[in-house]
PDB file of N, CA and C in Angstrom:
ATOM      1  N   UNK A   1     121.132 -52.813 -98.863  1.00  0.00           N
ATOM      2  CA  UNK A   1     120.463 -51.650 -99.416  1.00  0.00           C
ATOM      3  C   UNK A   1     121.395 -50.451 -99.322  1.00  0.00           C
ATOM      4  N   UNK A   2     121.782 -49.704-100.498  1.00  0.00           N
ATOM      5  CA  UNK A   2     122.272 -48.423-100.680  1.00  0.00           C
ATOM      6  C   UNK A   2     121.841 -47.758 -99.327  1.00  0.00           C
ATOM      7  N   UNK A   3     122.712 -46.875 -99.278  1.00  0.00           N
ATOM      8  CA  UNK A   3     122.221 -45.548 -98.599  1.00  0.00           C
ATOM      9  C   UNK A   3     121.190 -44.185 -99.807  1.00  0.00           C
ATOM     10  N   UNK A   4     121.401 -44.902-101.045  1.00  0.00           N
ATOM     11  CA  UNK A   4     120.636 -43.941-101.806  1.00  0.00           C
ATOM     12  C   UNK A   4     119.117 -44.409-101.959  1.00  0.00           C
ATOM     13  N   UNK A   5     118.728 -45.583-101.591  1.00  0.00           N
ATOM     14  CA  UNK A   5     117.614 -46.205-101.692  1.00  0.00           C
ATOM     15  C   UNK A   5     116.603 -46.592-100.364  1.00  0.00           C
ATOM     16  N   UNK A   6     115.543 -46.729-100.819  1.00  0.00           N
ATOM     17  CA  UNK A   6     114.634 -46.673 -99.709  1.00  0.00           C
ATOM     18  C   UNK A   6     114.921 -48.571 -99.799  1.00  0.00           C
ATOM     19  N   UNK A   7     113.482 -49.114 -98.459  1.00  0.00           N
ATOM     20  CA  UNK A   7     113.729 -50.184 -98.696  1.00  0.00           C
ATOM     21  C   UNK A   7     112.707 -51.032 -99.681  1.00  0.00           C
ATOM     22  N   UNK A   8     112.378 -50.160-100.860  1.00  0.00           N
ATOM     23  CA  UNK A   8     111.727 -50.714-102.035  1.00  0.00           C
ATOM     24  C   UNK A   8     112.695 -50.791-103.095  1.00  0.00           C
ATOM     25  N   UNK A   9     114.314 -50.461-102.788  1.00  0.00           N
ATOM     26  CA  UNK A   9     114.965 -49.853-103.981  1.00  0.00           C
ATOM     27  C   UNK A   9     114.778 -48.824-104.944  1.00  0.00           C
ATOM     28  N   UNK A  10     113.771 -47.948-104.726  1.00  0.00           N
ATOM     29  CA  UNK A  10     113.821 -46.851-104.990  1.00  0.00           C
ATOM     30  C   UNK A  10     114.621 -45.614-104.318  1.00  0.00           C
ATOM     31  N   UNK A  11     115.193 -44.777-105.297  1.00  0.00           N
ATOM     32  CA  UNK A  11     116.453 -43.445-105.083  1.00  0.00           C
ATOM     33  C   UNK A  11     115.040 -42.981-103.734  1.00  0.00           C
ATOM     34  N   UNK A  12     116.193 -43.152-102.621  1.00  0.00           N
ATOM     35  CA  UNK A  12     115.676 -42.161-101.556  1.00  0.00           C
ATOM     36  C   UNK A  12     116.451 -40.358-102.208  1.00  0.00           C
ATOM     37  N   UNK A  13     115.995 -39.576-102.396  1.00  0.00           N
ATOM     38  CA  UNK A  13     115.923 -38.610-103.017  1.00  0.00           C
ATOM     39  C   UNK A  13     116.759 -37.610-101.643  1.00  0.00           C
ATOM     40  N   UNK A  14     116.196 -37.710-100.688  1.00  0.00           N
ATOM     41  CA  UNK A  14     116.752 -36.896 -99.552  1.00  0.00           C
ATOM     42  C   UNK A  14     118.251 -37.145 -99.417  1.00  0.00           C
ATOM     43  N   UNK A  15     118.768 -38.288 -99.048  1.00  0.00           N
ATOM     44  CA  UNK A  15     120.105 -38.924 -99.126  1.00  0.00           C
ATOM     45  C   UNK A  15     120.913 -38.682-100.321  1.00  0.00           C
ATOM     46  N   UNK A  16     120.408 -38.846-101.659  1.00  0.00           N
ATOM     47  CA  UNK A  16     121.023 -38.804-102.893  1.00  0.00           C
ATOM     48  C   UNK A  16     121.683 -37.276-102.481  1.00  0.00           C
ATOM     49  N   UNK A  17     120.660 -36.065-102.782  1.00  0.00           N
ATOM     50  CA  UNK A  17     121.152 -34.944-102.235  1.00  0.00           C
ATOM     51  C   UNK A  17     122.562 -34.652-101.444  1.00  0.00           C
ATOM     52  N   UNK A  18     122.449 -35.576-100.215  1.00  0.00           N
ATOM     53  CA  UNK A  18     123.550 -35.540 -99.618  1.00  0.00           C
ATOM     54  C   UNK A  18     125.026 -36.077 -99.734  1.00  0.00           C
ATOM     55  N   UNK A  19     125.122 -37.154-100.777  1.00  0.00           N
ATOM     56  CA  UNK A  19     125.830 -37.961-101.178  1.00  0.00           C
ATOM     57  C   UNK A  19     126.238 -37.422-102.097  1.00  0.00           C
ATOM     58  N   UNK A  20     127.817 -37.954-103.168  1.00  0.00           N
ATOM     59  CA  UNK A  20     127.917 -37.594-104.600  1.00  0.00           C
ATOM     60  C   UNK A  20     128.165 -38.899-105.195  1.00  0.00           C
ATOM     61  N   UNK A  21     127.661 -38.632-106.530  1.00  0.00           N
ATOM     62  CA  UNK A  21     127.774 -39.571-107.456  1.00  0.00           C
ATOM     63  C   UNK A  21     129.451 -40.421-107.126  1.00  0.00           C
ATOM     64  N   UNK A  22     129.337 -41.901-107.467  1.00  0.00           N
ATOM     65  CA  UNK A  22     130.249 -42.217-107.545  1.00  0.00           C
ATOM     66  C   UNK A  22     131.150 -42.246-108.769  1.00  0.00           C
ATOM     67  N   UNK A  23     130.816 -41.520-109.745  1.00  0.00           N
ATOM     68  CA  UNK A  23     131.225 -41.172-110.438  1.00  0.00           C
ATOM     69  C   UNK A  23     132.829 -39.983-110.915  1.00  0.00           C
ATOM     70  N   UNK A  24     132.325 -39.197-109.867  1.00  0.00           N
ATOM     71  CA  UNK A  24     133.288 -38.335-109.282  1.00  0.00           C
ATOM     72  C   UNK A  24     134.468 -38.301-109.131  1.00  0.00           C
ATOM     73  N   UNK A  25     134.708 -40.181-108.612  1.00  0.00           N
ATOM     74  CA  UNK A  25     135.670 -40.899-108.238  1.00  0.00           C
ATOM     75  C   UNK A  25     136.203 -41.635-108.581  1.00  0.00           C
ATOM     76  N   UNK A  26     135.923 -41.534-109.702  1.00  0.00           N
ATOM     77  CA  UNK A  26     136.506 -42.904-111.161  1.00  0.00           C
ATOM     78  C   UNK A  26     137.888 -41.987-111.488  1.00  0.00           C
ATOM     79  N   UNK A  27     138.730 -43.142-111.548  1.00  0.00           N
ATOM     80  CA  UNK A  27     140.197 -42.286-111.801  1.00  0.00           C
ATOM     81  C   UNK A  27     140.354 -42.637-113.394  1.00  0.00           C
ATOM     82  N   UNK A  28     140.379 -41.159-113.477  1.00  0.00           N
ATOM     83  CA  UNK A  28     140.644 -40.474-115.273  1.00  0.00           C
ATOM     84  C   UNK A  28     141.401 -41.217-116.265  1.00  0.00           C
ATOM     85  N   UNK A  29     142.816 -41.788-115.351  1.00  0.00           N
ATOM     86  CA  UNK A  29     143.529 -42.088-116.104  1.00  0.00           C
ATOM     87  C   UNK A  29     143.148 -44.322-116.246  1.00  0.00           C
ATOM     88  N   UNK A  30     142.910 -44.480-115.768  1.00  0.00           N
ATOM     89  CA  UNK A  30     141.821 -45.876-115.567  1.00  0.00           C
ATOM     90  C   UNK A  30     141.285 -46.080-116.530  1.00  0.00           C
ATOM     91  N   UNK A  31     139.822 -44.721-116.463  1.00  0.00           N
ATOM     92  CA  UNK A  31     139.053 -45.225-117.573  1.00  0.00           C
ATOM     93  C   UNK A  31     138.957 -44.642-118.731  1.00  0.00           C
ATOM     94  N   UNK A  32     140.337 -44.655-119.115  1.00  0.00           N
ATOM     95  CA  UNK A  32     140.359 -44.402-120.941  1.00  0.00           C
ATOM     96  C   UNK A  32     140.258 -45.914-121.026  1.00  0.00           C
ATOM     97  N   UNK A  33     139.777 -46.247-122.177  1.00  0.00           N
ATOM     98  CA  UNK A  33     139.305 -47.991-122.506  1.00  0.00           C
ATOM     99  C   UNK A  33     140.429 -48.505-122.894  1.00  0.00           C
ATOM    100  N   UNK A  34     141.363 -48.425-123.276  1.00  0.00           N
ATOM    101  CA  UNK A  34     142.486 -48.558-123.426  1.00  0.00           C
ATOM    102  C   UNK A  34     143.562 -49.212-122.169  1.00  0.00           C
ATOM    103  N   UNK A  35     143.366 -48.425-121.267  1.00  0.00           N
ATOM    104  CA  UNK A  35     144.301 -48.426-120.018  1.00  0.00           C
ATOM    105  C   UNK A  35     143.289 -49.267-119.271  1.00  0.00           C
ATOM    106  N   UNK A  36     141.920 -49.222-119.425  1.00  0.00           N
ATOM    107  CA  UNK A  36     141.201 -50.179-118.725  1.00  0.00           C
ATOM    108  C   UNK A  36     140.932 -51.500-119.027  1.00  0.00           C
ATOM    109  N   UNK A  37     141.464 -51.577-120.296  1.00  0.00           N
ATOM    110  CA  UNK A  37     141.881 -52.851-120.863  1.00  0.00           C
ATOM    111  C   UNK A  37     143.411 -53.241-120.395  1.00  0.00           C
ATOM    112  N   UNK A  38     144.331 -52.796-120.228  1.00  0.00           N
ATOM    113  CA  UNK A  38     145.458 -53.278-119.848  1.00  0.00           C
ATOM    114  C   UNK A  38     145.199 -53.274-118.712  1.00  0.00           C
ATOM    115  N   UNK A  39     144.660 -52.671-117.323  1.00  0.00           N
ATOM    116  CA  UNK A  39     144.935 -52.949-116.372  1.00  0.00           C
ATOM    117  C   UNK A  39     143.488 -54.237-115.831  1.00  0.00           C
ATOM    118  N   UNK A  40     142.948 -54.091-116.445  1.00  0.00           N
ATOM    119  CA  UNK A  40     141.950 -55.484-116.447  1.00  0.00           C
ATOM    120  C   UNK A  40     142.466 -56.839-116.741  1.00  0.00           C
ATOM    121  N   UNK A  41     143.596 -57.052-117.486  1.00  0.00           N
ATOM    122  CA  UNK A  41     144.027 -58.037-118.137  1.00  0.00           C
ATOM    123  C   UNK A  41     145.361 -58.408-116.694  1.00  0.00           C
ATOM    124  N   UNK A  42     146.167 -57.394-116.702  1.00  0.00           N
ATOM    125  CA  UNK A  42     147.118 -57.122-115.438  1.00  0.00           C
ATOM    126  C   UNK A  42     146.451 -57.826-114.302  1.00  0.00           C
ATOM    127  N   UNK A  43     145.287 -57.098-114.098  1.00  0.00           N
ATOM    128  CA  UNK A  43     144.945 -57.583-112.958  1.00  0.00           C
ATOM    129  C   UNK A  43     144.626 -59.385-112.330  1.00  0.00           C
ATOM    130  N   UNK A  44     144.490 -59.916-113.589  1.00  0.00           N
ATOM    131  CA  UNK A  44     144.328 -61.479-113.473  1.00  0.00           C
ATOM    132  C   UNK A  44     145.575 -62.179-113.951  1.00  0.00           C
ATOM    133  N   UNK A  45     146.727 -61.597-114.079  1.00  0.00           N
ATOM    134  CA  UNK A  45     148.288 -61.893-114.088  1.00  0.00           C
ATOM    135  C   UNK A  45     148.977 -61.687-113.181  1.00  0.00           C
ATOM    136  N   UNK A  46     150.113 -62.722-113.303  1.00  0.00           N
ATOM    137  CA  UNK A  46     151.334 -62.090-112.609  1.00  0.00           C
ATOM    138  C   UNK A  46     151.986 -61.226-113.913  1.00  0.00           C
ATOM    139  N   UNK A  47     152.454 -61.304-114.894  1.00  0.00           N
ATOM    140  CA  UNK A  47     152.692 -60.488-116.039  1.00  0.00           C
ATOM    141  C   UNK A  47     152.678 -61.037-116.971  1.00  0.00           C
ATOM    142  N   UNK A  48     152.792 -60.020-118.404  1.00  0.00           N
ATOM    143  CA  UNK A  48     152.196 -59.947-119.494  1.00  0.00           C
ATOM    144  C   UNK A  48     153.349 -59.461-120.424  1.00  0.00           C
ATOM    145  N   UNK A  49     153.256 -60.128-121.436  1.00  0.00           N
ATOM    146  CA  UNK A  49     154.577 -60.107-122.387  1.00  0.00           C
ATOM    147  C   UNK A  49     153.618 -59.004-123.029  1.00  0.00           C
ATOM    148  N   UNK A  50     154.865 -57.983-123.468  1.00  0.00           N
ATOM    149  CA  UNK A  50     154.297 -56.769-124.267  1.00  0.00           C
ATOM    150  C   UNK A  50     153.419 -56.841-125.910  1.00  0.00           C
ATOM    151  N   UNK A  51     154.315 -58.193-126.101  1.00  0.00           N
ATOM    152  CA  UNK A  51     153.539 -58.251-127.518  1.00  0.00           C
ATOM    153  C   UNK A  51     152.485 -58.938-127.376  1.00  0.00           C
ATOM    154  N   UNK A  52     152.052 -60.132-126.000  1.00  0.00           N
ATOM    155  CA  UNK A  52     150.395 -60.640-125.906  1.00  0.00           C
ATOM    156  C   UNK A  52     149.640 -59.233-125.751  1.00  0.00           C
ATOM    157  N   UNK A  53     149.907 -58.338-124.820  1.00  0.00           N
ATOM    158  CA  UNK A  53     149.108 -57.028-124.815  1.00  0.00           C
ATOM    159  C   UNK A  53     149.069 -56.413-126.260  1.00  0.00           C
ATOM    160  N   UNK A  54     149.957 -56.447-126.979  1.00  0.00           N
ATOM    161  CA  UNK A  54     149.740 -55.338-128.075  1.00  0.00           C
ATOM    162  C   UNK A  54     148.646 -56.023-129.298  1.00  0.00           C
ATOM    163  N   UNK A  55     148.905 -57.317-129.227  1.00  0.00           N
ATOM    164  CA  UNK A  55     148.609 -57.955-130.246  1.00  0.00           C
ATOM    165  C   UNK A  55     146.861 -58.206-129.481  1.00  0.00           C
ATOM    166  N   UNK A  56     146.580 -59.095-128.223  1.00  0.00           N
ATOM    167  CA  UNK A  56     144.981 -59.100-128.048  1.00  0.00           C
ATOM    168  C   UNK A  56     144.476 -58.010-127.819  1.00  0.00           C
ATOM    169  N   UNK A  57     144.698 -56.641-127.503  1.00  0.00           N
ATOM    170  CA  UNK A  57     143.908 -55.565-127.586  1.00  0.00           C
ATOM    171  C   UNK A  57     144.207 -54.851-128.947  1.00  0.00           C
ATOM    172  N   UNK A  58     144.465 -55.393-129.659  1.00  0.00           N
ATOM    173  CA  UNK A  58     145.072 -54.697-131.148  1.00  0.00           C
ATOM    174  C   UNK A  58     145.356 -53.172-131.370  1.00  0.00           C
ATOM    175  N   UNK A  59     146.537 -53.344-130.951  1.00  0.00           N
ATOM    176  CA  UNK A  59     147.084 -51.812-130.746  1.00  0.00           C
ATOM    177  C   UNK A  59     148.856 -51.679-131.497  1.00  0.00           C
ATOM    178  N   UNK A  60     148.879 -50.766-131.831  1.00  0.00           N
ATOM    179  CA  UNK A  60     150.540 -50.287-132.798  1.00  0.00           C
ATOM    180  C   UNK A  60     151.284 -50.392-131.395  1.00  0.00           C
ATOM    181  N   UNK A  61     152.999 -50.731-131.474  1.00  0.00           N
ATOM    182  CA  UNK A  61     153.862 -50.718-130.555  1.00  0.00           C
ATOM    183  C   UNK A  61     153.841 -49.166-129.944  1.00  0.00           C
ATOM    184  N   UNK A  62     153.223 -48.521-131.106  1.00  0.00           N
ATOM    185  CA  UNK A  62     153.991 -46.956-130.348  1.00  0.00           C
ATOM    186  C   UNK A  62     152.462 -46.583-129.366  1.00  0.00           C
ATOM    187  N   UNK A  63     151.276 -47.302-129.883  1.00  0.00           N
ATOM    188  CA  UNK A  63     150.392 -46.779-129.483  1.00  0.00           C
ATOM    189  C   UNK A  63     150.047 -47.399-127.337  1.00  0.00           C
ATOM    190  N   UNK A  64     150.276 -48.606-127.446  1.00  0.00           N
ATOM    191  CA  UNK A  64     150.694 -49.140-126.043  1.00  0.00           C
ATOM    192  C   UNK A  64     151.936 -48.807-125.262  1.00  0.00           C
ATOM    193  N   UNK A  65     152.963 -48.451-125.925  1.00  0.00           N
ATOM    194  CA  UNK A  65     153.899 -47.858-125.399  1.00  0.00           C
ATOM    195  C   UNK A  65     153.396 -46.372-124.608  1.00  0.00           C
ATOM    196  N   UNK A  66     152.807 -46.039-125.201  1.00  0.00           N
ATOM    197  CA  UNK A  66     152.222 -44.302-124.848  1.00  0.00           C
ATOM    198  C   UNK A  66     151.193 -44.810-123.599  1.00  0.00           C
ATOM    199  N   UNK A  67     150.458 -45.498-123.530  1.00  0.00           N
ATOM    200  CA  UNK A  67     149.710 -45.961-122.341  1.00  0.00           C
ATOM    201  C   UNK A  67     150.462 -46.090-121.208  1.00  0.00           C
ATOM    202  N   UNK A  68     151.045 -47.374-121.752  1.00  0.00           N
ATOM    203  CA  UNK A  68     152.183 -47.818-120.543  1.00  0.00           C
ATOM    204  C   UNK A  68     152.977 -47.295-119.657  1.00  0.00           C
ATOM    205  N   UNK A  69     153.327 -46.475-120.406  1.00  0.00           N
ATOM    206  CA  UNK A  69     154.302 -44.808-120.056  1.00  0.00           C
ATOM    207  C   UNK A  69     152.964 -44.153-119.398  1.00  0.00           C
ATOM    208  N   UNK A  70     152.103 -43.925-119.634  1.00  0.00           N
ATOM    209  CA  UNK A  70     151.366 -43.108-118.269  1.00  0.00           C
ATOM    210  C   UNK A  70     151.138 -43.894-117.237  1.00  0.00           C
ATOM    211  N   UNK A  71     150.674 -45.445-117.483  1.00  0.00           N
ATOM    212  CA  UNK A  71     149.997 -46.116-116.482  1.00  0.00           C
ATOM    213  C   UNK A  71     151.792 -46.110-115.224  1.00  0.00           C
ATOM    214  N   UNK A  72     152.557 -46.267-115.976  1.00  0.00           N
ATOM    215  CA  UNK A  72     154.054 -45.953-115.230  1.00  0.00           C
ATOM    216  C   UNK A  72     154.474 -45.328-114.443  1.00  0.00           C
ATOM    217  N   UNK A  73     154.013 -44.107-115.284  1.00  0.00           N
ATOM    218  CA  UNK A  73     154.308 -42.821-114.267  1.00  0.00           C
ATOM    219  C   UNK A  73     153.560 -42.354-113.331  1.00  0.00           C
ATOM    220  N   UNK A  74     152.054 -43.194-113.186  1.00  0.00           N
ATOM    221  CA  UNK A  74     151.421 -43.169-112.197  1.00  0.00           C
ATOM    222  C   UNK A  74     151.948 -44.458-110.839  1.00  0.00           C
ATOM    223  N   UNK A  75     152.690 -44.968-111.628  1.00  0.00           N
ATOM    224  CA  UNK A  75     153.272 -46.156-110.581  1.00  0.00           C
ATOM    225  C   UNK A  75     152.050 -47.140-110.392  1.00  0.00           C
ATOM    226  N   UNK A  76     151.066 -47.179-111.447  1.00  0.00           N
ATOM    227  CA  UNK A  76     150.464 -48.621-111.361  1.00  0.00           C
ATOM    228  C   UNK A  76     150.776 -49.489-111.802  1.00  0.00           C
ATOM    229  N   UNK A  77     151.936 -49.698-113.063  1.00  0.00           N
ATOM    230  CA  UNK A  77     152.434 -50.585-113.500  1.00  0.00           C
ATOM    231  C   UNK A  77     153.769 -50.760-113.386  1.00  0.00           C
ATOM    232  N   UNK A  78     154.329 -51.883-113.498  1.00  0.00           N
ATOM    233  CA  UNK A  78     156.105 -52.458-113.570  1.00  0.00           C
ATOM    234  C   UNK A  78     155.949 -52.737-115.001  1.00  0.00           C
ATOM    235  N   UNK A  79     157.114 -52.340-115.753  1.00  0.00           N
ATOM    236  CA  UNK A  79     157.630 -52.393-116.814  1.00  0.00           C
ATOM    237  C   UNK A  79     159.320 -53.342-116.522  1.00  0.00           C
ATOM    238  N   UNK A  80     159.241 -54.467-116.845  1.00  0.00           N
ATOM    239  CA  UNK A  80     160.817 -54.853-116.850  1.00  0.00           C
ATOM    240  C   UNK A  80     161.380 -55.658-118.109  1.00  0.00           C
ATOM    241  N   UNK A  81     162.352 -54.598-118.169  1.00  0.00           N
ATOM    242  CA  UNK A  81     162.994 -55.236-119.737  1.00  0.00           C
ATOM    243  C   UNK A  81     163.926 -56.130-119.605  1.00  0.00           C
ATOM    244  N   UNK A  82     163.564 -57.705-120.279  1.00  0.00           N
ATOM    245  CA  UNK A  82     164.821 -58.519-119.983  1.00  0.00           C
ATOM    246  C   UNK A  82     165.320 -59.331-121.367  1.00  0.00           C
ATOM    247  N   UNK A  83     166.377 -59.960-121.251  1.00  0.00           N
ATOM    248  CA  UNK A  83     166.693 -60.778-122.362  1.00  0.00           C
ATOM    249  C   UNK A  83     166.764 -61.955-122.304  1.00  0.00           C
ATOM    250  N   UNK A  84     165.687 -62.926-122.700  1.00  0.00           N
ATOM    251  CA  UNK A  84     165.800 -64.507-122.671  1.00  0.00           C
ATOM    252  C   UNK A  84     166.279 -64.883-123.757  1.00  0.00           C
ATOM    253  N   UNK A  85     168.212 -65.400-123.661  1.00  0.00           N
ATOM    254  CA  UNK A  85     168.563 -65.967-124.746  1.00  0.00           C
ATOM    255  C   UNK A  85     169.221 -64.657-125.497  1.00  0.00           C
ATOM    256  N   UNK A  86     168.968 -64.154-126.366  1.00  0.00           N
ATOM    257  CA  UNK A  86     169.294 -62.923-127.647  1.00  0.00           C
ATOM    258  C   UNK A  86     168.022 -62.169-127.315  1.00  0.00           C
ATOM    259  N   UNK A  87     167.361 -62.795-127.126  1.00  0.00           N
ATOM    260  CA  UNK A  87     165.856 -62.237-127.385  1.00  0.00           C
ATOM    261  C   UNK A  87     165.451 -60.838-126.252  1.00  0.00           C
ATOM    262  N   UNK A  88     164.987 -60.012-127.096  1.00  0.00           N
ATOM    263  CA  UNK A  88     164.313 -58.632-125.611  1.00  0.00           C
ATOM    264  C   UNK A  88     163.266 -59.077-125.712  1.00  0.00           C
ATOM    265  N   UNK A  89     162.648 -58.632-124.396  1.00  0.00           N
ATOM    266  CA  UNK A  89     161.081 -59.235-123.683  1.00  0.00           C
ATOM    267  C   UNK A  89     161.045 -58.184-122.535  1.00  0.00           C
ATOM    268  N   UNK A  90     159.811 -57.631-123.299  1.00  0.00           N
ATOM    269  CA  UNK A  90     159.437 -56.553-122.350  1.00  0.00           C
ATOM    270  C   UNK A  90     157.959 -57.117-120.886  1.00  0.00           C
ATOM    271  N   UNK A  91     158.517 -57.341-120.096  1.00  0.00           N
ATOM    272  CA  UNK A  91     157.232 -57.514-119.331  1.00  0.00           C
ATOM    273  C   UNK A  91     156.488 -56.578-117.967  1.00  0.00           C
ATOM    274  N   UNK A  92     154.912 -56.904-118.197  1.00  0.00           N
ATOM    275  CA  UNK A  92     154.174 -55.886-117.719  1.00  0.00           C
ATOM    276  C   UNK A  92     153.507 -56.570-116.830  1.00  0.00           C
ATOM    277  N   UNK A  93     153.433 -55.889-115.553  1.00  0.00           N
ATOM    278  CA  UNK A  93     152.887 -56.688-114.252  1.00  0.00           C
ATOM    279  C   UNK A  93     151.934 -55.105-113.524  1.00  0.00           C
ATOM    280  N   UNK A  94     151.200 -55.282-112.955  1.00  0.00           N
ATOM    281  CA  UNK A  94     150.187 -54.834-111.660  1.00  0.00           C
ATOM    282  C   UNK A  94     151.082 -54.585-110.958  1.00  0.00           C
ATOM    283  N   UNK A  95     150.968 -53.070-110.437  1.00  0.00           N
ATOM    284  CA  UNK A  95     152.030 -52.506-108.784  1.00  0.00           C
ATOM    285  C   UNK A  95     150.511 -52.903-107.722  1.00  0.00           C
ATOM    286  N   UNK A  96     151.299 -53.145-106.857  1.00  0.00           N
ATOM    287  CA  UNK A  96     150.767 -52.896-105.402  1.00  0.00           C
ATOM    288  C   UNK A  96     149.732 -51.867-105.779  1.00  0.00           C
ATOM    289  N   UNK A  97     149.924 -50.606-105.530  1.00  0.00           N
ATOM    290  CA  UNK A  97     149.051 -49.171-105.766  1.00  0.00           C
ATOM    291  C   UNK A  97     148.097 -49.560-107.308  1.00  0.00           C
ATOM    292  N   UNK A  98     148.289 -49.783-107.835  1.00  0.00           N
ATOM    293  CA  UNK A  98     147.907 -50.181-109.486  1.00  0.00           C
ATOM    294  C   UNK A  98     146.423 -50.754-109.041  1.00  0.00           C
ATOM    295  N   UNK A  99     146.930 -52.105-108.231  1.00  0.00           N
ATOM    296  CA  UNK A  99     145.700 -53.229-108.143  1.00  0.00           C
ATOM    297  C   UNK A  99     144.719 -52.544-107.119  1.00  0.00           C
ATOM    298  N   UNK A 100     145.361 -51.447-106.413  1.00  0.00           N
ATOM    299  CA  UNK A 100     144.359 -50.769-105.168  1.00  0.00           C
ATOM    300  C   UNK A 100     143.292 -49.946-106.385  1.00  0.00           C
ATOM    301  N   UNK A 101     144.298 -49.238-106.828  1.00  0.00           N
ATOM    302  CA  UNK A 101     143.141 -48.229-107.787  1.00  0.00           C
ATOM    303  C   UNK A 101     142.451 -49.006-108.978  1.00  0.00           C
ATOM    304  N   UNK A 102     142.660 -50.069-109.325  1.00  0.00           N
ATOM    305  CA  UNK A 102     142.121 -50.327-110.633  1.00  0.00           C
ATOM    306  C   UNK A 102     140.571 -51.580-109.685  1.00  0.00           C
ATOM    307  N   UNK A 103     140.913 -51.758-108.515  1.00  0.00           N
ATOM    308  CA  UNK A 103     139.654 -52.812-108.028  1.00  0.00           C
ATOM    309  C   UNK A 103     138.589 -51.544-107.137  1.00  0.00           C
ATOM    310  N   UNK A 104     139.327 -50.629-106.698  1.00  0.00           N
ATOM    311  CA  UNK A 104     138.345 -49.342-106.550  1.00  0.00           C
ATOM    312  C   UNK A 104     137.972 -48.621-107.665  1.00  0.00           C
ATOM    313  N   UNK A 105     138.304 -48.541-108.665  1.00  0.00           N
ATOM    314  CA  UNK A 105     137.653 -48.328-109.808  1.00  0.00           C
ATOM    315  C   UNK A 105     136.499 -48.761-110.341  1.00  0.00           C
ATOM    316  N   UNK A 106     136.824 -50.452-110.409  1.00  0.00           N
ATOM    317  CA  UNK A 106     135.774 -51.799-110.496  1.00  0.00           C
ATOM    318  C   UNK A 106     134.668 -51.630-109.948  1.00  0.00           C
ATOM    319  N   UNK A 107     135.066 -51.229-108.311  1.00  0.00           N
ATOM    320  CA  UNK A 107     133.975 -51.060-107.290  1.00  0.00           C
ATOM    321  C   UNK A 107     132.980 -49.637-107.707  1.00  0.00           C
ATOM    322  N   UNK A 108     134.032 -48.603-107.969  1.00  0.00           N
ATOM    323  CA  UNK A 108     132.896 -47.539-108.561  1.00  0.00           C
ATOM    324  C   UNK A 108     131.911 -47.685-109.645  1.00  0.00           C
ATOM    325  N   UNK A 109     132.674 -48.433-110.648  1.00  0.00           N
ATOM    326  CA  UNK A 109     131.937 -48.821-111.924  1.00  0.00           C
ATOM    327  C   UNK A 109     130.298 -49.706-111.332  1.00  0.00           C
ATOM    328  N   UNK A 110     130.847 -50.679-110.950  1.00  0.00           N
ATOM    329  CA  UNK A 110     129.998 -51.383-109.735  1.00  0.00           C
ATOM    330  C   UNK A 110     128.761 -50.619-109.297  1.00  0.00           C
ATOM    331  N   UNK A 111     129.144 -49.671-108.738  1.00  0.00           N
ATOM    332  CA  UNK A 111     127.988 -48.836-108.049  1.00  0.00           C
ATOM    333  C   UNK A 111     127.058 -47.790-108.908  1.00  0.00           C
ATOM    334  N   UNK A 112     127.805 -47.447-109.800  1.00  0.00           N
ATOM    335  CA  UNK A 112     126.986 -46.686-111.182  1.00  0.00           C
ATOM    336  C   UNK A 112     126.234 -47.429-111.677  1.00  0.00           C
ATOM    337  N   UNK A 113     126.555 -49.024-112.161  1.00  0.00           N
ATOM    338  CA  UNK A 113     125.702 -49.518-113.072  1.00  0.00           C
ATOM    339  C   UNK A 113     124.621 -50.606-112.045  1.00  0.00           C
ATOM    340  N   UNK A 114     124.890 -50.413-110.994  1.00  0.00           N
ATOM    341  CA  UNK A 114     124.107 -51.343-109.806  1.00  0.00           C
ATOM    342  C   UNK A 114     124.402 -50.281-108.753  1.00  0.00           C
ATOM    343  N   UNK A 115     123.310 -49.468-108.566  1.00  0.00           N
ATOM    344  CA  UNK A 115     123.336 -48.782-107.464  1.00  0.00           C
ATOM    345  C   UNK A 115     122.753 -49.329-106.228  1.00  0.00           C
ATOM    346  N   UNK A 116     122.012 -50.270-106.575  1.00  0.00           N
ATOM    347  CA  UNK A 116     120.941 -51.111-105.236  1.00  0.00           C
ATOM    348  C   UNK A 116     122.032 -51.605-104.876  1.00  0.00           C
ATOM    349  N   UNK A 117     123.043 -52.076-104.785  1.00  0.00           N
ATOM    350  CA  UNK A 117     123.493 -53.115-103.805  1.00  0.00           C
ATOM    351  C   UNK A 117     124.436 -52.024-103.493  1.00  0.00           C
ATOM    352  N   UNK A 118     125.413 -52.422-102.349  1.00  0.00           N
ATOM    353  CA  UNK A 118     126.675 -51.503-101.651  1.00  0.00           C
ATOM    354  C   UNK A 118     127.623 -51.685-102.632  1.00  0.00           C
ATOM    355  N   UNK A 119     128.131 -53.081-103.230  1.00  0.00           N
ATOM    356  CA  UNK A 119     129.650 -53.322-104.168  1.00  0.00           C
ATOM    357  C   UNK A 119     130.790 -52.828-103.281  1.00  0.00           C
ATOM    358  N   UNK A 120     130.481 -52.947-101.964  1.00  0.00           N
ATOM    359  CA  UNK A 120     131.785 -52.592-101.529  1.00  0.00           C
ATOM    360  C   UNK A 120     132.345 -53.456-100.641  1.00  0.00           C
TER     361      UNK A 120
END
């Protein structure tokens, strides 16, 4: 049982007061749907060839590139460019920090849309 709920599952109202939404705490750059699609997909990889990402979330090269580059510069993602053969191959993997914020994210989402249980 929440701390926001009595033990009928109803919003204990006194507590709510005291508490803040978990909402508060959803990181900005996460939940654009976009970035929460790449790091959802990340998260059940070891990595991800740039063109499976561009092509199953159907997105322009320049338009995932522009993601990537933030999710980067936040240091949730590895970007490593290599060459198999002639060939460039860009691949995209989950940082350490990445998988912390994107499963506390999960967990917030979690608690917004299921507030009765803890999700934690």
């Amino acid at each position: 049982m929440s701390a926001q709920h009595d033990q009928n599952g109803m919003y204990d109202q006194e507590n709510v007061a005291r508490e803040h939404h978990p909402r508060l705490e959803l990181d900005e750059a996460i939940h654009q749907p976009v970035r929460l699609s790449i790091m959802a997909i990340l998260a059940h990889s070891k990595k991800v060839d740039f063109a499976f990402l561009r092509d199953h979330l159907e997105l322009g090269d320049s338009n995932l590139s522009r993601h990537l580059t933030a999710l980067e510069s936040l240091n949730y993602i590895v970007i490593e460019k290599v060459f198999e053969g002639k060939r460039p191959r860009t691949w995209v993997s989950l940082s350490p920090a990445g998988r912390a914020a994107f499963e506390n994210h999960v967990r917030l989402l979690r608690q917004i849309v299921d507030p009765v249980s803890k999700n934690e």
